[in-house]
N, C-alpha and C. Protein backbone atom coordinates (compact mmCIF):
# COMPACT_ATOMS: atom_id res chain seq x y z
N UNK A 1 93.96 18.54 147.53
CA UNK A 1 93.46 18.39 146.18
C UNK A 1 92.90 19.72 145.65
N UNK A 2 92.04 20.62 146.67
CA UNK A 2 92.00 21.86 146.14
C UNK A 2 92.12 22.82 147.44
N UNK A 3 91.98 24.35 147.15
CA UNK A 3 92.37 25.12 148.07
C UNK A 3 91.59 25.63 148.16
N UNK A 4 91.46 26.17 149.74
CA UNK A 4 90.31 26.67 150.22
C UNK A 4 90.55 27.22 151.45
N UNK A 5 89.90 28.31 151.61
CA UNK A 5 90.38 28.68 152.87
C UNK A 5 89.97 27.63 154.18
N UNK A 6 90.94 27.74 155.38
CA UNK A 6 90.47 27.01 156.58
C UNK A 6 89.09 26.49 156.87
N UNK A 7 87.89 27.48 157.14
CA UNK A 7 86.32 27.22 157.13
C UNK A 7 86.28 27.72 155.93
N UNK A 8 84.82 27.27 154.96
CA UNK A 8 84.22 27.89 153.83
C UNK A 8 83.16 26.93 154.23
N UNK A 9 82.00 27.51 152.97
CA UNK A 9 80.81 26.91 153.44
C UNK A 9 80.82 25.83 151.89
N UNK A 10 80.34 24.88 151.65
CA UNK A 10 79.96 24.46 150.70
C UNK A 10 78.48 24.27 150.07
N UNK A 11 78.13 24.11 148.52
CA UNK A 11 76.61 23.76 148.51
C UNK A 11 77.33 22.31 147.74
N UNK A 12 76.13 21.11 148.43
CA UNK A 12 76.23 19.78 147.59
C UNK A 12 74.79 19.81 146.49
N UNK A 13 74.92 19.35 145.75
CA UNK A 13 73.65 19.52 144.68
C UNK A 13 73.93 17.89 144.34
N UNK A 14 72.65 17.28 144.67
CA UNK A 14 72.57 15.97 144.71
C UNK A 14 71.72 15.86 143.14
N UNK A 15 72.23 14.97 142.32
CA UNK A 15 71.84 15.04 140.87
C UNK A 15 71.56 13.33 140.43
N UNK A 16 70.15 13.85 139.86
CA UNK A 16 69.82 12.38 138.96
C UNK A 16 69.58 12.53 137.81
N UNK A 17 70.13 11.72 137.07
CA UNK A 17 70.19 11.81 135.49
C UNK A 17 69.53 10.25 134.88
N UNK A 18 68.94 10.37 133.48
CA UNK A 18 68.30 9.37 133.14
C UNK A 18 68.20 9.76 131.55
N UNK A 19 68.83 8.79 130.66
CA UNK A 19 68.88 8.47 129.58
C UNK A 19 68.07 8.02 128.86
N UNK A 20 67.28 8.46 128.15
CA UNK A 20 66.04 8.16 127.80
C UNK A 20 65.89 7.04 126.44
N UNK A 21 66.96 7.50 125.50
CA UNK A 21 67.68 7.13 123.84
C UNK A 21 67.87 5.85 124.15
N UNK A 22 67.65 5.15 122.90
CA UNK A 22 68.75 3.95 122.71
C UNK A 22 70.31 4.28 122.63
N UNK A 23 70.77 5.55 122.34
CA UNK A 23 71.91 5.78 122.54
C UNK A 23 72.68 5.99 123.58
N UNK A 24 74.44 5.91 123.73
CA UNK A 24 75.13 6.29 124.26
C UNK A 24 75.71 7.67 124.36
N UNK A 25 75.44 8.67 125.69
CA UNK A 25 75.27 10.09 125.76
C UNK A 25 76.25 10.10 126.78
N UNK A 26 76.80 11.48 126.63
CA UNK A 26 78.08 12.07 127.58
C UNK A 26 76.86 13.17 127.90
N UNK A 27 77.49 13.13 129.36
CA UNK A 27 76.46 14.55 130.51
C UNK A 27 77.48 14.61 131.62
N UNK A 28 78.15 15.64 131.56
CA UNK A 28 78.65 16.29 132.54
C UNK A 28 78.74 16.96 133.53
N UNK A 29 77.07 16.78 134.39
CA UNK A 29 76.90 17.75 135.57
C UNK A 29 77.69 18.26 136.36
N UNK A 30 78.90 17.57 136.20
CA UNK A 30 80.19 17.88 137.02
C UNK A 30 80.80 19.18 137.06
N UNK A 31 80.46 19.86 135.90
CA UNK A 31 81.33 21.18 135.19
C UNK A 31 80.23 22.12 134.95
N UNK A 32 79.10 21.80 135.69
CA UNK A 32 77.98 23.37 136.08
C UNK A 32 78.56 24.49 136.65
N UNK A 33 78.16 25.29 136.28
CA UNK A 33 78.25 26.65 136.83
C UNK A 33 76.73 27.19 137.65
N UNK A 34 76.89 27.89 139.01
CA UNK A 34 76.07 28.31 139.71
C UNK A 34 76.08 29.74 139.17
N UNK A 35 74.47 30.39 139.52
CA UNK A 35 74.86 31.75 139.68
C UNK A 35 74.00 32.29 140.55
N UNK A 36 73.72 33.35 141.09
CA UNK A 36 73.22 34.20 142.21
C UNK A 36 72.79 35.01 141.81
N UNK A 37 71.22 35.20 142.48
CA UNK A 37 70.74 36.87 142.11
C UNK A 37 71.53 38.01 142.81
N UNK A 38 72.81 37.66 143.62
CA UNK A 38 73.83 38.57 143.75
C UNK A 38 74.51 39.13 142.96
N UNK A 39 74.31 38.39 141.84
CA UNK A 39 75.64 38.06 140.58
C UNK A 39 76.89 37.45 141.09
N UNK A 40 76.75 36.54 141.58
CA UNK A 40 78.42 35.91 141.82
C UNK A 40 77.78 34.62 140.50
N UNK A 41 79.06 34.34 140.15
CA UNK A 41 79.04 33.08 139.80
C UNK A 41 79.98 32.51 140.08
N UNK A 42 79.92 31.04 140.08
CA UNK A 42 80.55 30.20 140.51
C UNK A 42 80.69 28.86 140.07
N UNK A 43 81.75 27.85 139.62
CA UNK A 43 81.95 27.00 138.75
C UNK A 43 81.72 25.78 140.34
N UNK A 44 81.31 24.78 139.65
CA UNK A 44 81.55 23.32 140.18
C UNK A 44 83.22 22.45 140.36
N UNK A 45 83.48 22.06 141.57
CA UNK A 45 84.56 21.93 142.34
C UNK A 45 84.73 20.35 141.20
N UNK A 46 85.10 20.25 140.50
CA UNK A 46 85.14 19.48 139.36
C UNK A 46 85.83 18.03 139.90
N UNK A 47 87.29 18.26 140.08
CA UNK A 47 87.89 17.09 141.03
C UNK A 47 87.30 16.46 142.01
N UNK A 48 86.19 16.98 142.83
CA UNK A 48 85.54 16.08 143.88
C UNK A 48 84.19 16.14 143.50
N UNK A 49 83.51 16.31 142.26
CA UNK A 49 81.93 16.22 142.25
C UNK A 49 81.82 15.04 141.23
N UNK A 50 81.39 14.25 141.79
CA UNK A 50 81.74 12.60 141.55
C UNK A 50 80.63 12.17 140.47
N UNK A 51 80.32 12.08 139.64
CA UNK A 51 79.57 12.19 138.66
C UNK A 51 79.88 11.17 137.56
N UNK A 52 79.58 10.09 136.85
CA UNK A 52 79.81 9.21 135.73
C UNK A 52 78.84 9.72 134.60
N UNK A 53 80.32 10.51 133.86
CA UNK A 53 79.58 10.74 132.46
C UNK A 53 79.37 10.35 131.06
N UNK A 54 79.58 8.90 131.14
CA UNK A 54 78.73 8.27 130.13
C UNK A 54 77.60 7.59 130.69
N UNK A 55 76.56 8.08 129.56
CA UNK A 55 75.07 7.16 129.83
C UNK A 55 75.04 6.42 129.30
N UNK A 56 75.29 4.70 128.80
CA UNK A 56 74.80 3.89 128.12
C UNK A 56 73.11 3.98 127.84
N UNK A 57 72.33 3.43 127.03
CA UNK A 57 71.08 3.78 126.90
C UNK A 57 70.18 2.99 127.81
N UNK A 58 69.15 3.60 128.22
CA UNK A 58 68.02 3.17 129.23
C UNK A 58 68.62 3.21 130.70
N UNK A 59 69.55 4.33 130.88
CA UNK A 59 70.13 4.16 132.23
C UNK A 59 69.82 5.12 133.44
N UNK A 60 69.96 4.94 134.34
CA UNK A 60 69.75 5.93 135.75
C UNK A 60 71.22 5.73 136.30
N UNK A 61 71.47 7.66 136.53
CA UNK A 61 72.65 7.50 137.32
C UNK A 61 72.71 8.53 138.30
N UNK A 62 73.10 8.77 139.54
CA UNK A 62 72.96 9.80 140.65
C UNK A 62 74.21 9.82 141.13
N UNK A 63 74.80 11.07 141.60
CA UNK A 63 75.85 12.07 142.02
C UNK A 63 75.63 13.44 142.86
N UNK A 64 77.10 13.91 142.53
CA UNK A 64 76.85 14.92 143.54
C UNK A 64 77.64 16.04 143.35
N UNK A 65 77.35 17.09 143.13
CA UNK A 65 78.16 18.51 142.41
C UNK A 65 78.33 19.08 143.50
N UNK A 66 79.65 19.84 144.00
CA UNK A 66 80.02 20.49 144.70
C UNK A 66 80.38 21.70 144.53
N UNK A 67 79.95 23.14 145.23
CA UNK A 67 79.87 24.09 144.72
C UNK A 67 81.02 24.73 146.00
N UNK A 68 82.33 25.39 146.02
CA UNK A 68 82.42 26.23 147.07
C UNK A 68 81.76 27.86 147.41
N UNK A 69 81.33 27.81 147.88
CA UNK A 69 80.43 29.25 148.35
C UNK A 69 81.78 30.30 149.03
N UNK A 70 82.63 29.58 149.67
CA UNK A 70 83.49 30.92 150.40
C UNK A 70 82.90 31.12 151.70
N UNK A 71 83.66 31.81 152.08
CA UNK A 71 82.99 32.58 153.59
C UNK A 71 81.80 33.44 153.44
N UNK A 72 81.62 33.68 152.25
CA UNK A 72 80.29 34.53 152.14
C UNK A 72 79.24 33.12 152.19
N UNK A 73 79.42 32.39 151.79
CA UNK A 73 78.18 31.30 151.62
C UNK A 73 76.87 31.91 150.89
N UNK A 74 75.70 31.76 151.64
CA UNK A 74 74.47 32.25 150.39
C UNK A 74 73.75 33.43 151.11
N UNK A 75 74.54 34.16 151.63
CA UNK A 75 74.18 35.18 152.72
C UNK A 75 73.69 36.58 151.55
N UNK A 76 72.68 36.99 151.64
CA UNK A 76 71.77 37.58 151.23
C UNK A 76 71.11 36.80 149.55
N UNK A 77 71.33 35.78 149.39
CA UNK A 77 71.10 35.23 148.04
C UNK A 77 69.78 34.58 148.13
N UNK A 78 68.61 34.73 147.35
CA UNK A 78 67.10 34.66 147.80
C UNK A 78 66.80 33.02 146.50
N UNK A 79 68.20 33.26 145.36
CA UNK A 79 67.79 32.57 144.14
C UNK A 79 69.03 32.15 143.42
N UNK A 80 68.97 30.76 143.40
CA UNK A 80 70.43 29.90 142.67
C UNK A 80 69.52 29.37 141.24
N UNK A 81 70.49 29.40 140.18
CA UNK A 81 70.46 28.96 139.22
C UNK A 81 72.02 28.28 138.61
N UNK A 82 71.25 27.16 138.02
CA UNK A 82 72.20 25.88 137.81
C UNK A 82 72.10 26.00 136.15
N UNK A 83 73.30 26.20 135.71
CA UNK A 83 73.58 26.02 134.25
C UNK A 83 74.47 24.72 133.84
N UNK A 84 73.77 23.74 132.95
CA UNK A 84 74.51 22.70 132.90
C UNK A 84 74.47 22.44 131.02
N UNK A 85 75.75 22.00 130.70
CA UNK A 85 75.76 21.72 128.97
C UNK A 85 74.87 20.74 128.65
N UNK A 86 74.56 21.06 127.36
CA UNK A 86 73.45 19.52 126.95
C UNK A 86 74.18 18.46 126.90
N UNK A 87 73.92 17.17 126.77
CA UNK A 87 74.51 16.17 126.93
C UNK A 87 74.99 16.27 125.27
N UNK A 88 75.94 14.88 124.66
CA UNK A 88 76.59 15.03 123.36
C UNK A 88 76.50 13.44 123.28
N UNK A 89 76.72 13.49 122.10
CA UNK A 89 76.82 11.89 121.20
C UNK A 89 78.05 12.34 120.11
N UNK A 90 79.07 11.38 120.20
CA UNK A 90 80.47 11.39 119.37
C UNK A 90 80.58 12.58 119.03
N UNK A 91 81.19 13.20 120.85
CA UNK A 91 81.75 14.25 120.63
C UNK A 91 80.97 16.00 119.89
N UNK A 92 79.54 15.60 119.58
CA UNK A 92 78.70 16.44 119.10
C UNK A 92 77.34 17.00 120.14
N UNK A 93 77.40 18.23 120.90
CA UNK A 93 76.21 18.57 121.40
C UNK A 93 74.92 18.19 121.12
N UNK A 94 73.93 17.91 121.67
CA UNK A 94 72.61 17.78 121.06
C UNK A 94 71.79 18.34 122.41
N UNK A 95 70.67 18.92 121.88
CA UNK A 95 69.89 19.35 122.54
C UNK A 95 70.30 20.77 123.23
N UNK A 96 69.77 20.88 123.89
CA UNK A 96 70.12 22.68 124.90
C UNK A 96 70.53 22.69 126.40
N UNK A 97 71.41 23.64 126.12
CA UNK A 97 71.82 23.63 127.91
C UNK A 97 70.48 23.45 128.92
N UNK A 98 70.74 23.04 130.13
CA UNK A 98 69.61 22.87 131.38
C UNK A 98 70.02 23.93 131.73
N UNK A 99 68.80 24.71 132.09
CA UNK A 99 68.77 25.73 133.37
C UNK A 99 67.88 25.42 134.17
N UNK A 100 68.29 25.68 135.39
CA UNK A 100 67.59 24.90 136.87
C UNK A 100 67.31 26.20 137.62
N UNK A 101 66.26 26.68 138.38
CA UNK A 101 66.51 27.92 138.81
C UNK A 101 65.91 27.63 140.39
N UNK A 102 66.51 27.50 141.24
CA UNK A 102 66.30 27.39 142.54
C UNK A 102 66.01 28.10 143.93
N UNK A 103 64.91 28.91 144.69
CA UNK A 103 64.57 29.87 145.46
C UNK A 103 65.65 28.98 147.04
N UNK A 104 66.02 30.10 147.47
CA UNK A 104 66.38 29.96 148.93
C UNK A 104 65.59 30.65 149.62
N UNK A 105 65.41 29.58 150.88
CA UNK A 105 64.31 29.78 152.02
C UNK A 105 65.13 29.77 153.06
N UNK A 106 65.81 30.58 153.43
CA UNK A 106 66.34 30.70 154.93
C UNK A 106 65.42 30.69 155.89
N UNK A 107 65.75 29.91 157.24
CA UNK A 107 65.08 30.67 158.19
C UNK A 107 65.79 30.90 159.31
């Protein structure tokens, strides 16, 4: 389904979302982009990050974004940041992208 070399490392980013509106909202955590205080960036493995993106209103929904890292994995990377689109109503953005900014603690 996708290609990858033999070993690679992956990151899973386990995601909860919650609809707050009486409305019906599209959120796509599926199609985040990572980035690295390395500067790599890196898009979300879209076909396998299993995610339901309509919110009917007053709802809770949890998933899981898959990032491939490569053979480099997060090897010297101290700080991940998660860029995700605002959610939309008929096809129209509302609100502002999420930025998530995340420290790595190796040990």
């Amino acid at each position: 389904m996708i290609e990858t070399d033999a070993e690679t490392n992956v990151l899973i980013l386990s995601i909860t979302g919650e609809n707050l509106s009486d409305d019906t909202l599209s959120f796509h955590p599926n199609s985040a982009k990572m980035t690295t205080d390395t500067k790599r960036q890196i898009n979300s493995i879209v076909e396998i990050s299993h995610f339901e993106s309509e919110f009917i209103s007053k709802v809770i929904q949890k998933g899981e974004v898959i990032f491939n890292l490569g053979k480099e994995g997060l090897e010297g990377v101290k700080e991940l940041k998660f860029v995700f689109d605002s959610a939309s109503k008929d096809n129209r953005f509302i609100g502002e992208k999420v930025t998530v900014v995340v420290p790595v603690n190796k040990k």
